[in-house]
PDB file of N, CA and C in Angstrom:
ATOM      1  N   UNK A   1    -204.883  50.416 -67.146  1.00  0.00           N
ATOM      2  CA  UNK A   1    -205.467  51.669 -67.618  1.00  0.00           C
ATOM      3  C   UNK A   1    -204.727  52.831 -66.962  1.00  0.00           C
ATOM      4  N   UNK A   2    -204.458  53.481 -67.471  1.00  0.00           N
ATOM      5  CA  UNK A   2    -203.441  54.764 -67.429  1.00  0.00           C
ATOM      6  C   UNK A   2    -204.458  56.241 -66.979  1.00  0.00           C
ATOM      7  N   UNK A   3    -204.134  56.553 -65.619  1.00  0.00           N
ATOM      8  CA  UNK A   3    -205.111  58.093 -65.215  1.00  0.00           C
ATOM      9  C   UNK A   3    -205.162  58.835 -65.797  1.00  0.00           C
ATOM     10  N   UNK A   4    -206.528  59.426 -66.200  1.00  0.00           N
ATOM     11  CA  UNK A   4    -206.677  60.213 -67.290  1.00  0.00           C
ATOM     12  C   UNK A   4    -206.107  61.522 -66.841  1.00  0.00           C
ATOM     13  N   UNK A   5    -205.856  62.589 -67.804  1.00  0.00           N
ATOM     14  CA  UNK A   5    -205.186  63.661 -67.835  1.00  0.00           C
ATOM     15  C   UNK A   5    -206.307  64.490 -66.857  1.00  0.00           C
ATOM     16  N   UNK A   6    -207.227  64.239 -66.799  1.00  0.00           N
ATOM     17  CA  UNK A   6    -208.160  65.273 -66.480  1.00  0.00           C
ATOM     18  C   UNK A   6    -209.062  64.620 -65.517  1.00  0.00           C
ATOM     19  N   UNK A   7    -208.602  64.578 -64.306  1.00  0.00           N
ATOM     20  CA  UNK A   7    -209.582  64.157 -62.989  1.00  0.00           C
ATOM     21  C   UNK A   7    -210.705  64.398 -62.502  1.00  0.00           C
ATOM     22  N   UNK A   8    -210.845  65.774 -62.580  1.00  0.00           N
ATOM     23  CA  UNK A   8    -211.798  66.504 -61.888  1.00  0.00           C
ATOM     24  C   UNK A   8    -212.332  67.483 -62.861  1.00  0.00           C
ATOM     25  N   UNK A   9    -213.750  67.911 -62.865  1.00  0.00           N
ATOM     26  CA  UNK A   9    -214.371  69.036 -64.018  1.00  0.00           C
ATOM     27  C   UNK A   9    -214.126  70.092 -63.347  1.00  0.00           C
ATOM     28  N   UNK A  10    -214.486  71.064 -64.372  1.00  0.00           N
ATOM     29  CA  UNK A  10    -214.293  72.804 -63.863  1.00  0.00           C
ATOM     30  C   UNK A  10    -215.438  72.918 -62.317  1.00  0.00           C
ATOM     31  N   UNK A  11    -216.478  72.192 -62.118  1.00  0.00           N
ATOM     32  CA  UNK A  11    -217.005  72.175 -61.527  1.00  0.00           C
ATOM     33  C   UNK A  11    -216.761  71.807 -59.879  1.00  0.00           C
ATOM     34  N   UNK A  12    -215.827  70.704 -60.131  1.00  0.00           N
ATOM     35  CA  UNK A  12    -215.047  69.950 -59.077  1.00  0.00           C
ATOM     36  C   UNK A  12    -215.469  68.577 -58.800  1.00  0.00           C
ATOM     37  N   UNK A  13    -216.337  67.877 -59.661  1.00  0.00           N
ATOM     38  CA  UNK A  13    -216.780  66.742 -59.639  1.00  0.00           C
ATOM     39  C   UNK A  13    -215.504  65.881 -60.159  1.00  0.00           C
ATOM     40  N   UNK A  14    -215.942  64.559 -59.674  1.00  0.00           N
ATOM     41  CA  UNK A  14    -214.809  63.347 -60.962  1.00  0.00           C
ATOM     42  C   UNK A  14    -215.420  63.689 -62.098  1.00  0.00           C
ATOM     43  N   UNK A  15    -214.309  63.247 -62.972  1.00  0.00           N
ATOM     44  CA  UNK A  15    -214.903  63.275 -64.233  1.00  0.00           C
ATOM     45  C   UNK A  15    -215.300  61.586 -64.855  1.00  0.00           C
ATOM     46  N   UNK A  16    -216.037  61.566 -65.516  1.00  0.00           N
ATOM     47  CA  UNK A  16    -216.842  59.955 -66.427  1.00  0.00           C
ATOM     48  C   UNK A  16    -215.346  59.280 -66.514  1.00  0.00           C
ATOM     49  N   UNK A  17    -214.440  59.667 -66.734  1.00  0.00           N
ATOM     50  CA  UNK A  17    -213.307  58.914 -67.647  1.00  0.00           C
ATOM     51  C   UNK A  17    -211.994  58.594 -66.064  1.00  0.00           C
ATOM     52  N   UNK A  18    -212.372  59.318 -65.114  1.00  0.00           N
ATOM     53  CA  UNK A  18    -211.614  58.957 -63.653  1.00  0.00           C
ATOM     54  C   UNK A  18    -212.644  58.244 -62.989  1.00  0.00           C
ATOM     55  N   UNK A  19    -213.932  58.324 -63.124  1.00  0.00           N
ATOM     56  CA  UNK A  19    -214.496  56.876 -62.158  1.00  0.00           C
ATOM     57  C   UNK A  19    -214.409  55.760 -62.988  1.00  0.00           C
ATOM     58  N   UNK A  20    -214.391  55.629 -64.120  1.00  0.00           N
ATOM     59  CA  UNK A  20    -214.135  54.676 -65.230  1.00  0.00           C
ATOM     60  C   UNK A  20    -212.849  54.168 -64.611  1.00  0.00           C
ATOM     61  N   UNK A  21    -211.670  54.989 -64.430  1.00  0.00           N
ATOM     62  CA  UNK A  21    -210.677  54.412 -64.084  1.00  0.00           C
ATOM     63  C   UNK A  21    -210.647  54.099 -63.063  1.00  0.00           C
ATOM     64  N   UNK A  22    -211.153  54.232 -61.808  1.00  0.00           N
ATOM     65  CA  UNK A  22    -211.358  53.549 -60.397  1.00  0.00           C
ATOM     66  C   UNK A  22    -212.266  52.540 -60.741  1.00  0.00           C
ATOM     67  N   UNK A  23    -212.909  52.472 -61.345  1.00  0.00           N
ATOM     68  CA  UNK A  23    -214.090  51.180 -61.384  1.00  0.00           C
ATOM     69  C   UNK A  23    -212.729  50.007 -62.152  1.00  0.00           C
ATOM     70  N   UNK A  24    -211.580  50.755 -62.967  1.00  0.00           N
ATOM     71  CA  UNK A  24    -211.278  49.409 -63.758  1.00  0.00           C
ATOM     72  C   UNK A  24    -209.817  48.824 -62.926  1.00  0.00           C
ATOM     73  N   UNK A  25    -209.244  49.973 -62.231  1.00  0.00           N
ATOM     74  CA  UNK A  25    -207.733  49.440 -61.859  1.00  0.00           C
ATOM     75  C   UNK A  25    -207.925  48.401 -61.228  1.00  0.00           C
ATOM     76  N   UNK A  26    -206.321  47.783 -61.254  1.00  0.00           N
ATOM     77  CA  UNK A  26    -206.095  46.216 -61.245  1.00  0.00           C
ATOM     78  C   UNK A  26    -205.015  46.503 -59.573  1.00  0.00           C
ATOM     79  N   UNK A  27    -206.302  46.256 -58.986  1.00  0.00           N
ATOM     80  CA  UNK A  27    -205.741  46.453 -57.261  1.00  0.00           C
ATOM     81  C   UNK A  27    -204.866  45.099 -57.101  1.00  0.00           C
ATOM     82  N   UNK A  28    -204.874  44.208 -57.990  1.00  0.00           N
ATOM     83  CA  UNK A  28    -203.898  42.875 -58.022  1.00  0.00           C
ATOM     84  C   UNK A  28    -202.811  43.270 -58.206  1.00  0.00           C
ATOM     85  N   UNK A  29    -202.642  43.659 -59.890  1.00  0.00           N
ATOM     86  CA  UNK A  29    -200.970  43.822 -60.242  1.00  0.00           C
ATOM     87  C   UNK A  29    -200.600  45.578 -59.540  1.00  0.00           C
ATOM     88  N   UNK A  30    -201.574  46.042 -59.201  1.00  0.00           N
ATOM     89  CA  UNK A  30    -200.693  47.109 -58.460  1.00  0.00           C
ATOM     90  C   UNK A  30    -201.132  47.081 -56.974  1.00  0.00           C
ATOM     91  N   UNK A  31    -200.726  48.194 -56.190  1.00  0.00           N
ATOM     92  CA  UNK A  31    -201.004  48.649 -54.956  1.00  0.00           C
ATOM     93  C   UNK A  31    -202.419  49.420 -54.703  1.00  0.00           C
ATOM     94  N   UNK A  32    -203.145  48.503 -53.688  1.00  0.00           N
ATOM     95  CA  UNK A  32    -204.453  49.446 -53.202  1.00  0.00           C
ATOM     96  C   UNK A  32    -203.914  50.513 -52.450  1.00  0.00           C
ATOM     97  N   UNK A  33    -202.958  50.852 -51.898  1.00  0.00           N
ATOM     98  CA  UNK A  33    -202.792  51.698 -51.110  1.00  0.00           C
ATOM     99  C   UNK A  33    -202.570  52.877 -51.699  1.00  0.00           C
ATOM    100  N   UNK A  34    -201.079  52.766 -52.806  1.00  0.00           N
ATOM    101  CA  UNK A  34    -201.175  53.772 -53.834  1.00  0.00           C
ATOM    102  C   UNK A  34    -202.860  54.594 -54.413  1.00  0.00           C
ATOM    103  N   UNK A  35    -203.562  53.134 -54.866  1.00  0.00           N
ATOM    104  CA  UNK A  35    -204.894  53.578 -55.485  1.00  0.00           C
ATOM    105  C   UNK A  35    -205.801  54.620 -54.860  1.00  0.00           C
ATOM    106  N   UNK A  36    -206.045  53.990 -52.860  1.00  0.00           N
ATOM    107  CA  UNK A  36    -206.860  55.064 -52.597  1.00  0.00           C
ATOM    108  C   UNK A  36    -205.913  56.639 -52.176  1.00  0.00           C
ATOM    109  N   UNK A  37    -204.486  56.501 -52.529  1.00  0.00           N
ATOM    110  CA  UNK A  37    -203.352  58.000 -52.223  1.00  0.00           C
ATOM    111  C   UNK A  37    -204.515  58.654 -53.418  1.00  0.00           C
ATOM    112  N   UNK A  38    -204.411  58.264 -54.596  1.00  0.00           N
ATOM    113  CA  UNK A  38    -204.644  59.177 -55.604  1.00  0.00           C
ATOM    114  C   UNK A  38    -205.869  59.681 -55.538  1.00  0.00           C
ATOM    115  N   UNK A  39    -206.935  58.596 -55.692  1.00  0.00           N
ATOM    116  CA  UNK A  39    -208.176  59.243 -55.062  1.00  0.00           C
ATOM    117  C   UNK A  39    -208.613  59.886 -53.919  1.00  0.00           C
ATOM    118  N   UNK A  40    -207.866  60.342 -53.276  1.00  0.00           N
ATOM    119  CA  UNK A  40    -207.911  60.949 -51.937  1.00  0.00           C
ATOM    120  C   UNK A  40    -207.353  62.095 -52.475  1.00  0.00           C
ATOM    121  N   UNK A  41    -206.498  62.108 -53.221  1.00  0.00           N
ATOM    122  CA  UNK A  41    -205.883  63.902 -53.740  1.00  0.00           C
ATOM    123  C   UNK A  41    -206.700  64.520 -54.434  1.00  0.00           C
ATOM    124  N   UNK A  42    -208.073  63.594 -54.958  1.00  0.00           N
ATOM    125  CA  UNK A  42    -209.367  64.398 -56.013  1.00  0.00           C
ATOM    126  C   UNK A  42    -210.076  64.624 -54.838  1.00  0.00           C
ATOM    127  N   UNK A  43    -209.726  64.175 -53.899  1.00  0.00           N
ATOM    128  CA  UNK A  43    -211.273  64.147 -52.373  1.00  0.00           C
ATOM    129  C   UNK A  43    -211.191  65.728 -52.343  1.00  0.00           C
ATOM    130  N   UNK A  44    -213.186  65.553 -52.564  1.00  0.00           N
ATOM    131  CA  UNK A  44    -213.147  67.121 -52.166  1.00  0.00           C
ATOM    132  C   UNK A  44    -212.992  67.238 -50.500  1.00  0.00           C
ATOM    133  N   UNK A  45    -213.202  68.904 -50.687  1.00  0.00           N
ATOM    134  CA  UNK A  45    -212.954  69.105 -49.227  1.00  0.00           C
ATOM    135  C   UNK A  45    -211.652  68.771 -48.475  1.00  0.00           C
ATOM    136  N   UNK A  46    -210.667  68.336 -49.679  1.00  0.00           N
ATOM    137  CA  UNK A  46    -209.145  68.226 -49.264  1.00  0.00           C
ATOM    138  C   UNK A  46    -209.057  67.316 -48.078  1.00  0.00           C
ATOM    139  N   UNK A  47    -208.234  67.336 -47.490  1.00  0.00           N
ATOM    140  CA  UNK A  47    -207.708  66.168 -46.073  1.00  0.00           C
ATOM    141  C   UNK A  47    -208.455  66.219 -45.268  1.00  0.00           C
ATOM    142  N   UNK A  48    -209.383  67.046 -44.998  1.00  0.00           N
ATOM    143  CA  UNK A  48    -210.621  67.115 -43.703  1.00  0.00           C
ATOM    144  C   UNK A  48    -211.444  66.039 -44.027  1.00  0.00           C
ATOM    145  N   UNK A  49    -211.924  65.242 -44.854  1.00  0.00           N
ATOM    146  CA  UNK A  49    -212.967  64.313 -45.174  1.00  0.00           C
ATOM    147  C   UNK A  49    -212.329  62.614 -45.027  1.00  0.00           C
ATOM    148  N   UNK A  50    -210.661  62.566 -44.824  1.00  0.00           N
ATOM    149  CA  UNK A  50    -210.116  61.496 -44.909  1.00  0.00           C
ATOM    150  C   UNK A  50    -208.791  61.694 -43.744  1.00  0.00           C
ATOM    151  N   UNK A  51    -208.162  60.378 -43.031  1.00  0.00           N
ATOM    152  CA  UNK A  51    -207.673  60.288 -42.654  1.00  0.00           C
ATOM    153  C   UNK A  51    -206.324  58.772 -42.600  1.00  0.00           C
ATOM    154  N   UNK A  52    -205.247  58.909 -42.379  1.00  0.00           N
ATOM    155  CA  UNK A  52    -204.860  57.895 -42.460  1.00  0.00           C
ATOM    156  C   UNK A  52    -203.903  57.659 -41.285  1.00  0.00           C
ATOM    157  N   UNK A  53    -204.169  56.047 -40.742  1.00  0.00           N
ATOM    158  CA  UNK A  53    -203.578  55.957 -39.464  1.00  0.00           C
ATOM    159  C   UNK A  53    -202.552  54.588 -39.726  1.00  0.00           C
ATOM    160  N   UNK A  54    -201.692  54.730 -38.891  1.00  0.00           N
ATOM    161  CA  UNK A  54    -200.811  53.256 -39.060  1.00  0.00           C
ATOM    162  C   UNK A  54    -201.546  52.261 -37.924  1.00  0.00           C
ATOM    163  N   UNK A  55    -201.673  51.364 -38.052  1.00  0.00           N
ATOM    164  CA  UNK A  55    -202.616  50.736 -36.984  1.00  0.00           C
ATOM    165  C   UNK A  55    -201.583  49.919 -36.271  1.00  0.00           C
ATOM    166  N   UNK A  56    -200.877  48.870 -36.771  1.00  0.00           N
ATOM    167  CA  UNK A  56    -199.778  48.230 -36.501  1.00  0.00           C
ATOM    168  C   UNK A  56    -198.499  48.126 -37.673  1.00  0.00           C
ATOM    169  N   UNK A  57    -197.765  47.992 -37.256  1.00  0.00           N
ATOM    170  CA  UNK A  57    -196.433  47.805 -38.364  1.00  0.00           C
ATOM    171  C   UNK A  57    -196.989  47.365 -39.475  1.00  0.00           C
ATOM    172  N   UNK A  58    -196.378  47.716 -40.808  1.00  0.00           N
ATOM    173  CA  UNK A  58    -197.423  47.165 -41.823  1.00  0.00           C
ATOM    174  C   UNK A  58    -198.436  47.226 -42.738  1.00  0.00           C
ATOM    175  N   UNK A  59    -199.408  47.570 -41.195  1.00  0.00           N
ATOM    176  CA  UNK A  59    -200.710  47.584 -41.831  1.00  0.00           C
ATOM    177  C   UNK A  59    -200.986  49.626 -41.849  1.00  0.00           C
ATOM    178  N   UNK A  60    -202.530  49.894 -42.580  1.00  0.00           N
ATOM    179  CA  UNK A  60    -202.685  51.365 -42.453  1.00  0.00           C
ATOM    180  C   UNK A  60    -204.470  51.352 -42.291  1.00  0.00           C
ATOM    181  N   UNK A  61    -204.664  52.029 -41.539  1.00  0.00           N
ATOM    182  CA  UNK A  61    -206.215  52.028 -41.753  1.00  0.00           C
ATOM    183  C   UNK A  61    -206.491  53.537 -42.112  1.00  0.00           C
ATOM    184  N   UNK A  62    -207.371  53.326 -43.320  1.00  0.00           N
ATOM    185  CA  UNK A  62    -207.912  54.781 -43.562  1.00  0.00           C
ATOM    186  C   UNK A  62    -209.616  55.169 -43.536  1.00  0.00           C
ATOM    187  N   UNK A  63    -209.847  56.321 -42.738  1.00  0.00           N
ATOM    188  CA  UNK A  63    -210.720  56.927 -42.795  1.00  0.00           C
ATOM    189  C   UNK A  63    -211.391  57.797 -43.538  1.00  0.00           C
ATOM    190  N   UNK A  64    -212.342  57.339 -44.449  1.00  0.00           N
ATOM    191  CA  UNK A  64    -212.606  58.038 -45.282  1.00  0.00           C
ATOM    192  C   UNK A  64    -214.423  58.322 -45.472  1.00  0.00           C
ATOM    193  N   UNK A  65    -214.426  60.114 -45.058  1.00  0.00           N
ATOM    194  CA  UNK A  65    -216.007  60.706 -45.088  1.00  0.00           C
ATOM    195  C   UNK A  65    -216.192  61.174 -46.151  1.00  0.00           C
ATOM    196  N   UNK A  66    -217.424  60.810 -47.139  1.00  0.00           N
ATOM    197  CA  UNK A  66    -217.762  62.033 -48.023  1.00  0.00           C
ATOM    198  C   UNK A  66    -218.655  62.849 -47.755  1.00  0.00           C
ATOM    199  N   UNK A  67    -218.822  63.249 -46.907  1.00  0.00           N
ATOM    200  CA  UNK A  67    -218.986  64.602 -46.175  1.00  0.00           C
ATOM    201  C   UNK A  67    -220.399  65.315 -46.423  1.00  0.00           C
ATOM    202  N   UNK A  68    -221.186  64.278 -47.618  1.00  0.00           N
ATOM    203  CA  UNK A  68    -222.544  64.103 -48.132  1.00  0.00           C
ATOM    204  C   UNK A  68    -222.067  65.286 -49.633  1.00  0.00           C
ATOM    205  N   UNK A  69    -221.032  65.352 -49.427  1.00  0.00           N
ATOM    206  CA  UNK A  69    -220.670  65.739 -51.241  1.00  0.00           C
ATOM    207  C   UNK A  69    -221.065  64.646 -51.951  1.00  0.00           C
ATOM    208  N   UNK A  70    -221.881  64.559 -53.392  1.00  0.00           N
ATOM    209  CA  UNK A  70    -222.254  63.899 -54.590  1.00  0.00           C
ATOM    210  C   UNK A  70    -220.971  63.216 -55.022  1.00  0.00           C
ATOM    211  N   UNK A  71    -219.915  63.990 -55.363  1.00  0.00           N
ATOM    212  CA  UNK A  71    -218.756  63.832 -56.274  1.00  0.00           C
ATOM    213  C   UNK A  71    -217.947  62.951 -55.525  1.00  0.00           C
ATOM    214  N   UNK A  72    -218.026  62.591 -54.162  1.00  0.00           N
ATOM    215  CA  UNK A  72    -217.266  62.259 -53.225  1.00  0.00           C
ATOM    216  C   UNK A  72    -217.656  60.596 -53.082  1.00  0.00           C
ATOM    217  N   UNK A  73    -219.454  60.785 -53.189  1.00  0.00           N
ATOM    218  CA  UNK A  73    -220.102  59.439 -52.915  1.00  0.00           C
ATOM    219  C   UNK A  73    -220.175  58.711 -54.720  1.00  0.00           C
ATOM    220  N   UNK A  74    -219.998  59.529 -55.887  1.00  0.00           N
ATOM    221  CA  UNK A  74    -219.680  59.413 -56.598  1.00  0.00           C
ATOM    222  C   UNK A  74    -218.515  58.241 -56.862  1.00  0.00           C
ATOM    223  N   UNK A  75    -217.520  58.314 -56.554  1.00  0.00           N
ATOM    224  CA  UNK A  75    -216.090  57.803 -56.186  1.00  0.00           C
ATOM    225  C   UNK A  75    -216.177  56.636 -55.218  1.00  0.00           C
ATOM    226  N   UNK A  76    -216.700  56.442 -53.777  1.00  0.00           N
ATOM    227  CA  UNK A  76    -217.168  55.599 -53.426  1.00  0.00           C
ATOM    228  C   UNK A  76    -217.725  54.457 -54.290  1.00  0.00           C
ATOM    229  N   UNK A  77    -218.662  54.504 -54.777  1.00  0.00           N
ATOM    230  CA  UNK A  77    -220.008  53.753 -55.717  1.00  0.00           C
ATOM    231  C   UNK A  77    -218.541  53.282 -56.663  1.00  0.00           C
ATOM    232  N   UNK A  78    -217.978  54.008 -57.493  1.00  0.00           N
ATOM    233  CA  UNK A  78    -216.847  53.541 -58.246  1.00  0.00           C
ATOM    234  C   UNK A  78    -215.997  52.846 -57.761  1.00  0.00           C
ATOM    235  N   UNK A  79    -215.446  52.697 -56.842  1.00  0.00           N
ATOM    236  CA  UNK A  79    -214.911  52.085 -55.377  1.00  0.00           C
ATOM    237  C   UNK A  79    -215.318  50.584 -55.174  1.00  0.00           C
ATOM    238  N   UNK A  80    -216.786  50.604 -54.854  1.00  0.00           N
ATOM    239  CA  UNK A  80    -217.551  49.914 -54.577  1.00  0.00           C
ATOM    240  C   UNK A  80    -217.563  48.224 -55.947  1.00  0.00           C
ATOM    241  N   UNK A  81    -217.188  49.350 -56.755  1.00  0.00           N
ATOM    242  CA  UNK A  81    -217.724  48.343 -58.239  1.00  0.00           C
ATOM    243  C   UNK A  81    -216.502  47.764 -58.630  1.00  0.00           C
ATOM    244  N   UNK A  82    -215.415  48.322 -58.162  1.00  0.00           N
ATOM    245  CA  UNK A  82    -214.179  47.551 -58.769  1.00  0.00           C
ATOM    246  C   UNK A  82    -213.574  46.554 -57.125  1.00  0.00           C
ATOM    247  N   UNK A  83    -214.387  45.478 -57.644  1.00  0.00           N
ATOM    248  CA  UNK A  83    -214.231  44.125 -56.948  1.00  0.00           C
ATOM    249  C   UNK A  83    -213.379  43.910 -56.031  1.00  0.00           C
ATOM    250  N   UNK A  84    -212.008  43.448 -56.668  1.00  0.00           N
ATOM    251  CA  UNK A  84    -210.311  43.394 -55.932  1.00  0.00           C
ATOM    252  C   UNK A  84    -210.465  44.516 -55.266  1.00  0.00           C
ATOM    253  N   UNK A  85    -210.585  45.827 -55.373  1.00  0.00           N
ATOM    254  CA  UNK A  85    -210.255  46.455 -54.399  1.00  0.00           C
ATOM    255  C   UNK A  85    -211.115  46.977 -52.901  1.00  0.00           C
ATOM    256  N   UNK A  86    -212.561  46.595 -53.682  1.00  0.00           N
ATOM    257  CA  UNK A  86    -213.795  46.308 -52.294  1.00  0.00           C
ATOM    258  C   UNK A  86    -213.386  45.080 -51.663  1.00  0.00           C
ATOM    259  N   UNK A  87    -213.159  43.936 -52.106  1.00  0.00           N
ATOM    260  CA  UNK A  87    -212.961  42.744 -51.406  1.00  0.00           C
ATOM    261  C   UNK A  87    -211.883  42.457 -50.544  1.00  0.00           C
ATOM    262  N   UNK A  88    -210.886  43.183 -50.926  1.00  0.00           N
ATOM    263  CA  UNK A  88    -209.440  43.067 -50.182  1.00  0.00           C
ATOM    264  C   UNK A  88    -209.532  44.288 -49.162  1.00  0.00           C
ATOM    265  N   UNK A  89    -209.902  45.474 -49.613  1.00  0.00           N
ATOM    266  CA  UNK A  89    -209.987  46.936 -48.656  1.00  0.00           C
ATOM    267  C   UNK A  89    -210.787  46.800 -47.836  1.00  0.00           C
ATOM    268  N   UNK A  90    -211.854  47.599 -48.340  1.00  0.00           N
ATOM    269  CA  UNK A  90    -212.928  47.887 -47.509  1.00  0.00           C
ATOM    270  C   UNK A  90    -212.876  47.068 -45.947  1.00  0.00           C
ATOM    271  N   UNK A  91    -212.963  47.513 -45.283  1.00  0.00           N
ATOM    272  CA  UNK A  91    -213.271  47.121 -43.901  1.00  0.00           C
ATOM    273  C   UNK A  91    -214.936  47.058 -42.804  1.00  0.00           C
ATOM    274  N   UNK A  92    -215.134  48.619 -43.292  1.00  0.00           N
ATOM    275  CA  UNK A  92    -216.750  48.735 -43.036  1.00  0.00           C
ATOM    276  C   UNK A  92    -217.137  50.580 -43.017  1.00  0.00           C
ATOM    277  N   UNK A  93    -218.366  50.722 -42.731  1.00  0.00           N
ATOM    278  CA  UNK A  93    -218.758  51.694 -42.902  1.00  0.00           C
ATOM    279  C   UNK A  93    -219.802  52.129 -41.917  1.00  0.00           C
ATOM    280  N   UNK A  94    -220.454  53.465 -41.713  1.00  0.00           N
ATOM    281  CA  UNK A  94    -221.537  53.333 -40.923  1.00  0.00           C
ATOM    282  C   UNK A  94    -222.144  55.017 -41.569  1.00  0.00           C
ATOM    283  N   UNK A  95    -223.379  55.064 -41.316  1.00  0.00           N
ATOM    284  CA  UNK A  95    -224.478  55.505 -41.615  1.00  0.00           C
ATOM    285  C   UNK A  95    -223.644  57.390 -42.056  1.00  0.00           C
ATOM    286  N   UNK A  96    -224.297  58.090 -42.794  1.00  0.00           N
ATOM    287  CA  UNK A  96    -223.238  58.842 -43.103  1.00  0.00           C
ATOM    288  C   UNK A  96    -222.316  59.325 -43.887  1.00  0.00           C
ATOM    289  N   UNK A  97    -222.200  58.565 -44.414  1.00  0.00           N
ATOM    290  CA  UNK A  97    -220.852  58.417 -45.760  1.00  0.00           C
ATOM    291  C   UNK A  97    -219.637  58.312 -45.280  1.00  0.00           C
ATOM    292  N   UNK A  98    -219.248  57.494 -44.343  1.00  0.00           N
ATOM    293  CA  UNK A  98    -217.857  57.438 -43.289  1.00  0.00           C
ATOM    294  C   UNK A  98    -217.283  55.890 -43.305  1.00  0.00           C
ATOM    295  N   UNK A  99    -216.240  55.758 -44.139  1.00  0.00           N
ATOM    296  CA  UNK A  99    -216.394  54.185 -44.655  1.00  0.00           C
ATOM    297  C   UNK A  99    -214.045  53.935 -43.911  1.00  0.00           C
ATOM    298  N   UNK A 100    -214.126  52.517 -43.886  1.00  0.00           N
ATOM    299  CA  UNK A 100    -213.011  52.419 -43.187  1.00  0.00           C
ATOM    300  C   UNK A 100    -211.994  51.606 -44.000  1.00  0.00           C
ATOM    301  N   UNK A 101    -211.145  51.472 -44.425  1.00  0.00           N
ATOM    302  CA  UNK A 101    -210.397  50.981 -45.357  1.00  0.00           C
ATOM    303  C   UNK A 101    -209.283  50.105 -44.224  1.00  0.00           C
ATOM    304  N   UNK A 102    -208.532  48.857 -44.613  1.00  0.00           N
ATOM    305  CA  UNK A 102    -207.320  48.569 -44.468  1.00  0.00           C
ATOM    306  C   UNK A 102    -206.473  48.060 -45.186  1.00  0.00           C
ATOM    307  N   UNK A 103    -205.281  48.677 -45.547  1.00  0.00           N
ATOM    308  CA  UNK A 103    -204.244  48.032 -45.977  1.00  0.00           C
ATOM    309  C   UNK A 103    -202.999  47.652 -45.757  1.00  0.00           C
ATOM    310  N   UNK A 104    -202.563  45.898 -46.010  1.00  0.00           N
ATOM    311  CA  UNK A 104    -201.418  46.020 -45.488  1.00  0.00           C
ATOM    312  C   UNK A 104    -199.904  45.860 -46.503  1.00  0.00           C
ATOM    313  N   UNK A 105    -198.767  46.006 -46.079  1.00  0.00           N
ATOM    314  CA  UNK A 105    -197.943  46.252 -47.144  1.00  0.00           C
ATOM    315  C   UNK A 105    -196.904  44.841 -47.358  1.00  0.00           C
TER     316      UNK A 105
END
């Protein structure tokens, strides 16, 4: 599935047709890492809500708050639902909306 032209509403939310596309990409035949780059460039609140660290050669761990923005936990939940990339990523989370990702290359 191909990113829709239109990410974000006038409002600044995702839009129906970009969590559609995070709920469907194929974290198999492509890169999770790429996946959460892009969704991190819709993160509101810009680079303050996310972080990314090299942990060891390789690998990357990312930090990622939604900051109790809707649109943010929005994306999460979409996150959440597309399988391959909760099952392989995700690392953990804690109370908050502050969730921990790893990927390695």
């Amino acid at each position: 599935m191909e990113l829709p032209d239109i990410t974000i509403d006038e409002e600044g939310y995702p839009t129906e047709e970009f969590l559609e596309w995070i709920r469907t990409y194929d974290c198999v035949k492509n890169s999770p890492f790429e996946f959460i780059q892009i969704i991190l460039n819709e993160w509101h609140h810009g680079d303050y809500g996310w972080k990314i660290h090299r942990k060891y050669k390789g690998e990357r761990k990312v930090f990622v708050s939604t900051l109790g923005w809707s649109g943010n936990e929005e994306m999460i939940a979409a996150m959440q639902d597309n399988f391959a990339f909760w099952a392989f990523s995700y690392f953990s989370h804690q109370r908050g909306g502050h969730y921990t990702f790893i990927f390695t290359r």
